[in-house]
PDB file of N, CA and C in Angstrom:
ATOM      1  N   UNK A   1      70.396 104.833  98.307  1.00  0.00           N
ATOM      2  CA  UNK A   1      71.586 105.260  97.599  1.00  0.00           C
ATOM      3  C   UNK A   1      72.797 104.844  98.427  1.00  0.00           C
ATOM      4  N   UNK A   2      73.656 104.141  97.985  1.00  0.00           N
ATOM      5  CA  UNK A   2      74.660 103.884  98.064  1.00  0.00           C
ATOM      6  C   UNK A   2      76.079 104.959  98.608  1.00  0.00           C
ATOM      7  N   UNK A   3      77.010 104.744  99.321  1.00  0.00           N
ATOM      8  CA  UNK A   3      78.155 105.635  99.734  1.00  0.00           C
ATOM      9  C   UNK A   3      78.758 105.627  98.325  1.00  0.00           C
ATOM     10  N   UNK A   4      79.003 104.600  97.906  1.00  0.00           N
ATOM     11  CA  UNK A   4      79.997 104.836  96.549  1.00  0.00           C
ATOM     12  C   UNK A   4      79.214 105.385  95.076  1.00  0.00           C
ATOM     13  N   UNK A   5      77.774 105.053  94.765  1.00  0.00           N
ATOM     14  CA  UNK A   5      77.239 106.015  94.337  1.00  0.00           C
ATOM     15  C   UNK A   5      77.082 107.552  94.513  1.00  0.00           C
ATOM     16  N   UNK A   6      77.157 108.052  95.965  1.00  0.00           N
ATOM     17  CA  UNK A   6      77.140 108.931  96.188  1.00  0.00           C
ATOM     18  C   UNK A   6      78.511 109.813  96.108  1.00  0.00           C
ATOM     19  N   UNK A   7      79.236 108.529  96.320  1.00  0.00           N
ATOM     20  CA  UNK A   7      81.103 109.312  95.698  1.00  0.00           C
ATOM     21  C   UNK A   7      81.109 109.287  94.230  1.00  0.00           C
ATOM     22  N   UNK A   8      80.657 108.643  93.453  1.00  0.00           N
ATOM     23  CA  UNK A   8      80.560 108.689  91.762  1.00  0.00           C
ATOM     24  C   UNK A   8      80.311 109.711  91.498  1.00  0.00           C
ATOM     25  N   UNK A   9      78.789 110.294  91.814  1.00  0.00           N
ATOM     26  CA  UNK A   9      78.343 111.633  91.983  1.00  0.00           C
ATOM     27  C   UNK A   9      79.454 112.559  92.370  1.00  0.00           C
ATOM     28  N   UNK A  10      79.619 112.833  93.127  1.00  0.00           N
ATOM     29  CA  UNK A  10      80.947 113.847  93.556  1.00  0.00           C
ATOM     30  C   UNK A  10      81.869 113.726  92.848  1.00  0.00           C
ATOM     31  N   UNK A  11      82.698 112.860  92.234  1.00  0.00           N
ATOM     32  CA  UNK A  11      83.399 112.424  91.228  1.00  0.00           C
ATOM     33  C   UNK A  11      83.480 113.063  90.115  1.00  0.00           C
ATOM     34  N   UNK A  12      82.213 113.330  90.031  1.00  0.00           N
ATOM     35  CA  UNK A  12      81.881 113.360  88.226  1.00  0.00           C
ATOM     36  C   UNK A  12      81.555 114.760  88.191  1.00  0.00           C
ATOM     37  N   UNK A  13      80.894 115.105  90.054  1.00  0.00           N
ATOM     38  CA  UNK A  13      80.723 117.177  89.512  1.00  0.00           C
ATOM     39  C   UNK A  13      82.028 117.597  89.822  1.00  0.00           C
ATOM     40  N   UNK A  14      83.296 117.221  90.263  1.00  0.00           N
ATOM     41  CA  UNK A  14      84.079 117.476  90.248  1.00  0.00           C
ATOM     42  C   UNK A  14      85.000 117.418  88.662  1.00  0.00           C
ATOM     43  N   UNK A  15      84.275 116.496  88.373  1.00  0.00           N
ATOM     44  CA  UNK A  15      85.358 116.135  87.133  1.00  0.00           C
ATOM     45  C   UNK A  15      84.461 117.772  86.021  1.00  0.00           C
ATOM     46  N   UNK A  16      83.365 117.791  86.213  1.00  0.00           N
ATOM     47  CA  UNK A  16      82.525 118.984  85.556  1.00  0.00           C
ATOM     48  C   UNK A  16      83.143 119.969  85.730  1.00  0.00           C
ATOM     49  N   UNK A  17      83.187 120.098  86.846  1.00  0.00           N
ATOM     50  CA  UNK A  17      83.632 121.849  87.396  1.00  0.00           C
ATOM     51  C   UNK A  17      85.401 121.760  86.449  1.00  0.00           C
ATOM     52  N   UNK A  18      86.090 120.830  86.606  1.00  0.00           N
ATOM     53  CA  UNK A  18      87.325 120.780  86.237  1.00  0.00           C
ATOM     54  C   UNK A  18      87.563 121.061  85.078  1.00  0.00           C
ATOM     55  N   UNK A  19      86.223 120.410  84.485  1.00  0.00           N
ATOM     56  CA  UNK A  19      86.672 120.708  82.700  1.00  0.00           C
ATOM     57  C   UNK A  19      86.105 122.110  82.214  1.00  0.00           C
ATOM     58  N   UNK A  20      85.146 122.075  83.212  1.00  0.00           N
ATOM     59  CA  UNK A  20      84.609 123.787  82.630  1.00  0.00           C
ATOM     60  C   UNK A  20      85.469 125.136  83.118  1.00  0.00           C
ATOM     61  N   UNK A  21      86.491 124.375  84.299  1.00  0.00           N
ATOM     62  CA  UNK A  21      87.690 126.017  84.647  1.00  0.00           C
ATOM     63  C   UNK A  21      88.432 125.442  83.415  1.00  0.00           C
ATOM     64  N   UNK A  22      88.598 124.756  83.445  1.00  0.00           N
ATOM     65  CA  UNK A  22      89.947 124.892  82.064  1.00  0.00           C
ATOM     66  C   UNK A  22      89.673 125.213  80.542  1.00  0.00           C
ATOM     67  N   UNK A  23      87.941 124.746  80.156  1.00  0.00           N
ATOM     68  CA  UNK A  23      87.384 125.549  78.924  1.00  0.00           C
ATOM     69  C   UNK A  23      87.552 127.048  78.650  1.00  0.00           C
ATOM     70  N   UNK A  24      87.001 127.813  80.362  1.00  0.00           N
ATOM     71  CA  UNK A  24      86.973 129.045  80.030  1.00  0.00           C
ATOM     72  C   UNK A  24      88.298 129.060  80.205  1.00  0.00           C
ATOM     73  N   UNK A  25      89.234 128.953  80.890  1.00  0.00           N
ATOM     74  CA  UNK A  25      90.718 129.665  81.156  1.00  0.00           C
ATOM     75  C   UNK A  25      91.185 129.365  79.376  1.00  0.00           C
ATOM     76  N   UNK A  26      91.202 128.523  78.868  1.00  0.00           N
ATOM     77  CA  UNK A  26      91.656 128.807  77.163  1.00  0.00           C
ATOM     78  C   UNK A  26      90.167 129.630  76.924  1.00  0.00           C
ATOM     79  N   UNK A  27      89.584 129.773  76.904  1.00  0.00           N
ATOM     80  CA  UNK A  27      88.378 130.967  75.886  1.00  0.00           C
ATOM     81  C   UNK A  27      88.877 132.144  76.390  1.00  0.00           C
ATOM     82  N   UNK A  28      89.287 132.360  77.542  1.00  0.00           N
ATOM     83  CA  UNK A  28      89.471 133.782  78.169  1.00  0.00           C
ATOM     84  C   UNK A  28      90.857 133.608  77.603  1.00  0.00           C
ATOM     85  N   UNK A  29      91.613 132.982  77.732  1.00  0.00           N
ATOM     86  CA  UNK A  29      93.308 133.063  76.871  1.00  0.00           C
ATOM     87  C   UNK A  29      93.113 133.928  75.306  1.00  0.00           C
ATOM     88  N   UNK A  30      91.948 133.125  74.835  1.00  0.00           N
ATOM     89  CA  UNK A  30      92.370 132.906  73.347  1.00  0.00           C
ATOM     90  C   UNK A  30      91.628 135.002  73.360  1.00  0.00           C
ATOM     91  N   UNK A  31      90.744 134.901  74.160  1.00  0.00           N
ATOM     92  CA  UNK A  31      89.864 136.407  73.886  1.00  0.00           C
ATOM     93  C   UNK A  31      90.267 137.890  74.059  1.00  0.00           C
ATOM     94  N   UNK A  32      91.384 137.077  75.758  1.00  0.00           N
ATOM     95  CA  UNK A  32      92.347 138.576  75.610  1.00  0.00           C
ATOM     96  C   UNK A  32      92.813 138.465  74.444  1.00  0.00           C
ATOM     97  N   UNK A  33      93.494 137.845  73.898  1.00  0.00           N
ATOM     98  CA  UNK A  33      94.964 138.363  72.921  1.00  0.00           C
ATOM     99  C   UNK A  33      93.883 138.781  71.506  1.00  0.00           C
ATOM    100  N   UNK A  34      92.539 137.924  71.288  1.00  0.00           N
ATOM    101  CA  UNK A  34      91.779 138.690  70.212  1.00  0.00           C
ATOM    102  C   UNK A  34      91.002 140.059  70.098  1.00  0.00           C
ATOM    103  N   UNK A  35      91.171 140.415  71.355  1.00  0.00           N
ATOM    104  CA  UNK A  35      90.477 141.601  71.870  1.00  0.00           C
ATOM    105  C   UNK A  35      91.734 142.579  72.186  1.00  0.00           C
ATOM    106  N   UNK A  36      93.000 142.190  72.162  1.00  0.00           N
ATOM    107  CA  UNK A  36      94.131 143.128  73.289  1.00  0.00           C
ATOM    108  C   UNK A  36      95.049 143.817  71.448  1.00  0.00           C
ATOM    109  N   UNK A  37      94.866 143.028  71.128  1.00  0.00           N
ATOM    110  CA  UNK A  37      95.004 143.430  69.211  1.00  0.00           C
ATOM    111  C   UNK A  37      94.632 144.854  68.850  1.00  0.00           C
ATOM    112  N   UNK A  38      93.019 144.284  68.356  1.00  0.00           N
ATOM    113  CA  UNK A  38      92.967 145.570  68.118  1.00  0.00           C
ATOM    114  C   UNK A  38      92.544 146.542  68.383  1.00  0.00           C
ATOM    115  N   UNK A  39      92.092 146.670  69.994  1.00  0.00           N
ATOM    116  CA  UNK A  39      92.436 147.766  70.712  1.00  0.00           C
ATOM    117  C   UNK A  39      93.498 148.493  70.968  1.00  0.00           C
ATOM    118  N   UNK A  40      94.756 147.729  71.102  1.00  0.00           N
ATOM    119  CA  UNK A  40      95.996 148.687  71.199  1.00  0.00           C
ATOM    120  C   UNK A  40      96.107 149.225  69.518  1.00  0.00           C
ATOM    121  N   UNK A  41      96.037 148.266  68.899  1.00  0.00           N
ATOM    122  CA  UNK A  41      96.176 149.046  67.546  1.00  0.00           C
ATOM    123  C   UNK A  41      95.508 150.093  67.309  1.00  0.00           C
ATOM    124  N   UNK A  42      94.036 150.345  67.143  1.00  0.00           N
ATOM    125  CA  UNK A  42      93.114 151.270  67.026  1.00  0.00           C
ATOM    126  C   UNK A  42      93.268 152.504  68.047  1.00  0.00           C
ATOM    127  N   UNK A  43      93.653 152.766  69.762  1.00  0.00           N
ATOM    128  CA  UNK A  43      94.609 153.722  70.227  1.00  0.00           C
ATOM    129  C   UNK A  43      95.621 154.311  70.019  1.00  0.00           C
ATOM    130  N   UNK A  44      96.312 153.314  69.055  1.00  0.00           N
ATOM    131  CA  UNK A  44      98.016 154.171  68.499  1.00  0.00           C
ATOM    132  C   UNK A  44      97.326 154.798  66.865  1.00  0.00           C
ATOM    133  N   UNK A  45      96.320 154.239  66.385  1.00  0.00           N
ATOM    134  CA  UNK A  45      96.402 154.692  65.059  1.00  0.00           C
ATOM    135  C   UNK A  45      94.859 155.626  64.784  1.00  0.00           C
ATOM    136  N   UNK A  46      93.827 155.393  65.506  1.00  0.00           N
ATOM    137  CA  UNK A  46      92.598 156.177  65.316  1.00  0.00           C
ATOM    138  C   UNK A  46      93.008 157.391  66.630  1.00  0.00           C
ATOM    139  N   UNK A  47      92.826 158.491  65.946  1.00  0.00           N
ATOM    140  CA  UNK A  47      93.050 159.987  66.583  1.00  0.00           C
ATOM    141  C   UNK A  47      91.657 159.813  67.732  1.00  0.00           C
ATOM    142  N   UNK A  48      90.647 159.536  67.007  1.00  0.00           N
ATOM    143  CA  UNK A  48      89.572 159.793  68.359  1.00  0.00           C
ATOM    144  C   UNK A  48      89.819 158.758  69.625  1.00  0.00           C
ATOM    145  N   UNK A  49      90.074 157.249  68.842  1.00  0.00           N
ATOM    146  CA  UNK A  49      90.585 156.760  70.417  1.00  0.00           C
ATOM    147  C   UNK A  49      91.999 156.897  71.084  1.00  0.00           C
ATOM    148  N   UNK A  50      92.869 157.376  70.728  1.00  0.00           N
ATOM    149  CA  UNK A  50      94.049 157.639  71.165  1.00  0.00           C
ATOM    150  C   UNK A  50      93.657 158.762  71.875  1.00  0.00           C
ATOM    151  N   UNK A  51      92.928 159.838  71.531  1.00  0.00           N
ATOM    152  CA  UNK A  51      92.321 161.076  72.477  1.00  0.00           C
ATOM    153  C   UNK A  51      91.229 160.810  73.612  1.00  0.00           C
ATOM    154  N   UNK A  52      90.368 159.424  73.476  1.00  0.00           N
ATOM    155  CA  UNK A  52      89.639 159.453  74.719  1.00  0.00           C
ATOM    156  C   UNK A  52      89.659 158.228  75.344  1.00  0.00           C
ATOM    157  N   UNK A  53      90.521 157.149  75.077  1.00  0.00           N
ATOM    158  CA  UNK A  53      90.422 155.665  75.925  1.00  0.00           C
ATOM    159  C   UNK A  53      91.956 155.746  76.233  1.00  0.00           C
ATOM    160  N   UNK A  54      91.857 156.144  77.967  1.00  0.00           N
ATOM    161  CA  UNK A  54      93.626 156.010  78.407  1.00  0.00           C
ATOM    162  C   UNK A  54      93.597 154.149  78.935  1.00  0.00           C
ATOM    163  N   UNK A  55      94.691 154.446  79.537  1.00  0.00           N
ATOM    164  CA  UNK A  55      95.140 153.284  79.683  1.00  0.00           C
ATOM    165  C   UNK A  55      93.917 152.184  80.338  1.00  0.00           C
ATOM    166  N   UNK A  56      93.547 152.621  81.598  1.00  0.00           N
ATOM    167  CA  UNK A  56      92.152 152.031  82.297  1.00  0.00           C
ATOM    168  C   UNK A  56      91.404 151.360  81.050  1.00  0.00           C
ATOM    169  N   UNK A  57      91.222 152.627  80.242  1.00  0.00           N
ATOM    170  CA  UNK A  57      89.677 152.213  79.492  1.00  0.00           C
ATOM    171  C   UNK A  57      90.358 150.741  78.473  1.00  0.00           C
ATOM    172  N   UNK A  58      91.279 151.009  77.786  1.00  0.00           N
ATOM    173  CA  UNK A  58      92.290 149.467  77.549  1.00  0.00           C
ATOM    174  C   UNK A  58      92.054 148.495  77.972  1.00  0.00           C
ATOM    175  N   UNK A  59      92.748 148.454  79.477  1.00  0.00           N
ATOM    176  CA  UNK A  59      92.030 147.389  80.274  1.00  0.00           C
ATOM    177  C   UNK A  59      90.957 146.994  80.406  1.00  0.00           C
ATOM    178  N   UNK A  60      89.856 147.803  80.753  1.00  0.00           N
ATOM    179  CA  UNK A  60      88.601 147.302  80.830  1.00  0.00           C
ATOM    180  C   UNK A  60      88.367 146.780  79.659  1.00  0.00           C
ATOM    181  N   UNK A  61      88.442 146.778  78.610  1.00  0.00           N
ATOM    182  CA  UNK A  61      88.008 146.668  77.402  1.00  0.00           C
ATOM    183  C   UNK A  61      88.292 144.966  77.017  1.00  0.00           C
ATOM    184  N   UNK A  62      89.657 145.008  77.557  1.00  0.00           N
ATOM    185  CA  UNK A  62      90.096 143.849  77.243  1.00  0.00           C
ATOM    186  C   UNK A  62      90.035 142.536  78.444  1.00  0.00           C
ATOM    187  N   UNK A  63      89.565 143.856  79.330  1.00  0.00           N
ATOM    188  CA  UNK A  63      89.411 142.247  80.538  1.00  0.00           C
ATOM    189  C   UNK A  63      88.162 141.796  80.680  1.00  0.00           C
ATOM    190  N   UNK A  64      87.408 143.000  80.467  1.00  0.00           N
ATOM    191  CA  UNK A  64      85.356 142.734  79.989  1.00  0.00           C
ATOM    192  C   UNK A  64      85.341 141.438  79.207  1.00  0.00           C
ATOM    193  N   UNK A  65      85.684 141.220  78.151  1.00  0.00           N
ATOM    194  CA  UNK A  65      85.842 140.460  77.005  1.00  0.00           C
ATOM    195  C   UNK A  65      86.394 139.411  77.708  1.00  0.00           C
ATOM    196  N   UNK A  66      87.442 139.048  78.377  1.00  0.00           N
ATOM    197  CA  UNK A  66      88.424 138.232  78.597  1.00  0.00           C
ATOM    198  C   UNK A  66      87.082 137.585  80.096  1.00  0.00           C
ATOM    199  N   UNK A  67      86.820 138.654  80.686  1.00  0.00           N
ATOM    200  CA  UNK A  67      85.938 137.275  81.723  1.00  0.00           C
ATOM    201  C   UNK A  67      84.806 137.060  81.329  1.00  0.00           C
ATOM    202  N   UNK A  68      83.842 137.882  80.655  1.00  0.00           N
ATOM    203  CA  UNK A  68      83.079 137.327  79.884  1.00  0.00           C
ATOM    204  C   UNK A  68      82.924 135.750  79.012  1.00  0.00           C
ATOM    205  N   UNK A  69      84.163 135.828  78.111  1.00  0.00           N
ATOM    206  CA  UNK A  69      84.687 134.594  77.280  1.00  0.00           C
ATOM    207  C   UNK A  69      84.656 133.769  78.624  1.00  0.00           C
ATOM    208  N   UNK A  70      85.233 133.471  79.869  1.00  0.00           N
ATOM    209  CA  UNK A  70      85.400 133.005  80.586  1.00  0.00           C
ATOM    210  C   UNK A  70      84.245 132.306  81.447  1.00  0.00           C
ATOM    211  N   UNK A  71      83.773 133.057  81.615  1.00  0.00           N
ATOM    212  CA  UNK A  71      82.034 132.667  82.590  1.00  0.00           C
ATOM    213  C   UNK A  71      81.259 132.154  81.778  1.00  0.00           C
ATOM    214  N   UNK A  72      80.789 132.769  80.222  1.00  0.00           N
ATOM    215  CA  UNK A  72      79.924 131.830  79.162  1.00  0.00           C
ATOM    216  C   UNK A  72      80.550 130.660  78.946  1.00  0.00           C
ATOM    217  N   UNK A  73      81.887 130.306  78.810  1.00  0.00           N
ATOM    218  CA  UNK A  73      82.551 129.205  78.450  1.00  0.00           C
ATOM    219  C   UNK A  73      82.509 127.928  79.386  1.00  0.00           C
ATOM    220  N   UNK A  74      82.721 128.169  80.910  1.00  0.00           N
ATOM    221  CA  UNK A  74      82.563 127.400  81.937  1.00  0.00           C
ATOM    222  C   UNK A  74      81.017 126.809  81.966  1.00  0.00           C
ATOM    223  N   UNK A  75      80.277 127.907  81.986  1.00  0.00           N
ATOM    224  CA  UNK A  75      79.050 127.691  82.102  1.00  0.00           C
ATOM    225  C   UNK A  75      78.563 126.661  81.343  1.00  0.00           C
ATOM    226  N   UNK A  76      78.814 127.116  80.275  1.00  0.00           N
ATOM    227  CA  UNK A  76      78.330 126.274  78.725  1.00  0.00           C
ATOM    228  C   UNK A  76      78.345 124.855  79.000  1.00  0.00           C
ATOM    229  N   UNK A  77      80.131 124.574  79.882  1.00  0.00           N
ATOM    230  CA  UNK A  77      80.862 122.950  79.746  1.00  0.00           C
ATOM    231  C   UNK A  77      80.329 122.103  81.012  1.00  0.00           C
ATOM    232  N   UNK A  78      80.111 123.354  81.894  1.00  0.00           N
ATOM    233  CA  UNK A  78      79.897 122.710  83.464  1.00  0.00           C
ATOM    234  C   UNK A  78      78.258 121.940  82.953  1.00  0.00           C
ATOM    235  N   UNK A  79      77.301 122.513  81.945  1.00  0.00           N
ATOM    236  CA  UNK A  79      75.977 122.850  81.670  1.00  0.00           C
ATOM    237  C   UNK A  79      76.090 121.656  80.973  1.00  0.00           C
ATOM    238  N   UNK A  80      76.683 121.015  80.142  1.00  0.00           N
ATOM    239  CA  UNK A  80      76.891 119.945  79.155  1.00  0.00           C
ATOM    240  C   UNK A  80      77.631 118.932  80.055  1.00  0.00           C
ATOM    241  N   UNK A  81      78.488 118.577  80.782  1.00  0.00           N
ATOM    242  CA  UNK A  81      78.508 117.277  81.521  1.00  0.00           C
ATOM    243  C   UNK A  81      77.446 117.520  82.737  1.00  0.00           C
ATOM    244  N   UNK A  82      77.023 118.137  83.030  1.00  0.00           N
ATOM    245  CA  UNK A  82      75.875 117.913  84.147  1.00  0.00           C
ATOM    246  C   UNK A  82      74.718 117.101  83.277  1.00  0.00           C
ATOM    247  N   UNK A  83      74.359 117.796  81.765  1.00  0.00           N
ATOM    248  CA  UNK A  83      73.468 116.512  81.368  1.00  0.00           C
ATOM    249  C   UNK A  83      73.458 115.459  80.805  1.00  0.00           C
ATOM    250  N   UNK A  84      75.025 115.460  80.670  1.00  0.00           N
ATOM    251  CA  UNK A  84      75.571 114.284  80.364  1.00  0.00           C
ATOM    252  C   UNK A  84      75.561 113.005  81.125  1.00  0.00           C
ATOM    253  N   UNK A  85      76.173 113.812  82.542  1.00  0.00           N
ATOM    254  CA  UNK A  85      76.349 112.631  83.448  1.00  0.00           C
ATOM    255  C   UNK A  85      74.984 112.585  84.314  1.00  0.00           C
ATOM    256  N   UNK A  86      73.673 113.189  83.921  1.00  0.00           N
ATOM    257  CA  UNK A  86      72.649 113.087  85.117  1.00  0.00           C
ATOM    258  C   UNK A  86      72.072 111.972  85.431  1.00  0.00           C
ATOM    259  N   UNK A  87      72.110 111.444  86.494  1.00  0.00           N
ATOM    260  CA  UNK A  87      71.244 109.576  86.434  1.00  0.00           C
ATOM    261  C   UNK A  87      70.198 110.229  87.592  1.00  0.00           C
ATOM    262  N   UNK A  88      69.181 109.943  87.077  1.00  0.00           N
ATOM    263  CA  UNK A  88      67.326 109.574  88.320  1.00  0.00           C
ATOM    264  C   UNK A  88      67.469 108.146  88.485  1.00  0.00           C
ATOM    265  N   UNK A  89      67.996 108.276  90.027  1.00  0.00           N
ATOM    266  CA  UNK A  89      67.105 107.195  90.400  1.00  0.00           C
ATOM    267  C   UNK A  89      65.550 107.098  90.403  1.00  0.00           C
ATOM    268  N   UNK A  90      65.043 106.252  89.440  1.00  0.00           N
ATOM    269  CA  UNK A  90      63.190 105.784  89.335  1.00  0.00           C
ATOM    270  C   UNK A  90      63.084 105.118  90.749  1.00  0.00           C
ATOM    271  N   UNK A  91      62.259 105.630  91.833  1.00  0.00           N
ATOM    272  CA  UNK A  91      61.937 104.826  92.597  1.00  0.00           C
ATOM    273  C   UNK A  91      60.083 104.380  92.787  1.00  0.00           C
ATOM    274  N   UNK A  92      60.387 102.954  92.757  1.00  0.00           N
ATOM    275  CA  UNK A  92      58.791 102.400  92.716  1.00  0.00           C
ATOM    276  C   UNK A  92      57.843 103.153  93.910  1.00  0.00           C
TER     277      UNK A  92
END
């Protein structure tokens, strides 16, 4: 194996890792604000959660969701150019 093969390689899990932080950072974007909805709504307007989810439980609610979206999403992209870009060297 080659030095510059071996920089291609590095290249390319770099270029992986790159596209899979920026997949999840929009999935986790798009999940808070779909998750931060209607939880605040459902606290100002349902009596039982306005009486037992304070502010904390809000948060959690919406940041659970938000890194969740985040870690499946990376995973998913990092998981799809890794078998995209995988080369075996066949050696005789």
């Amino acid at each position: 194996m080659t030095s510059s093969s071996k920089e291609d390689k590095i290249i390319t899990a770099q270029n992986c890792v790159q596209a899979g932080w920026q997949a999840g950072f929009k999935a986790a974007c798009f999940t808070c604000v779909a998750t931060a909805i209607p939880t605040l709504t459902a606290v100002r307007t349902i009596p039982w959660a306005k009486a037992s989810i304070n502010y904390t439980g809000q948060a959690l609610i919406i940041c659970g969701a938000s890194i969740a979206a985040f870690f499946i999403n990376a995973d998913k992209t990092i998981l799809e150019g890794a078998k995209k870009n995988a080369r075996y060297d066949m050696k005789p």
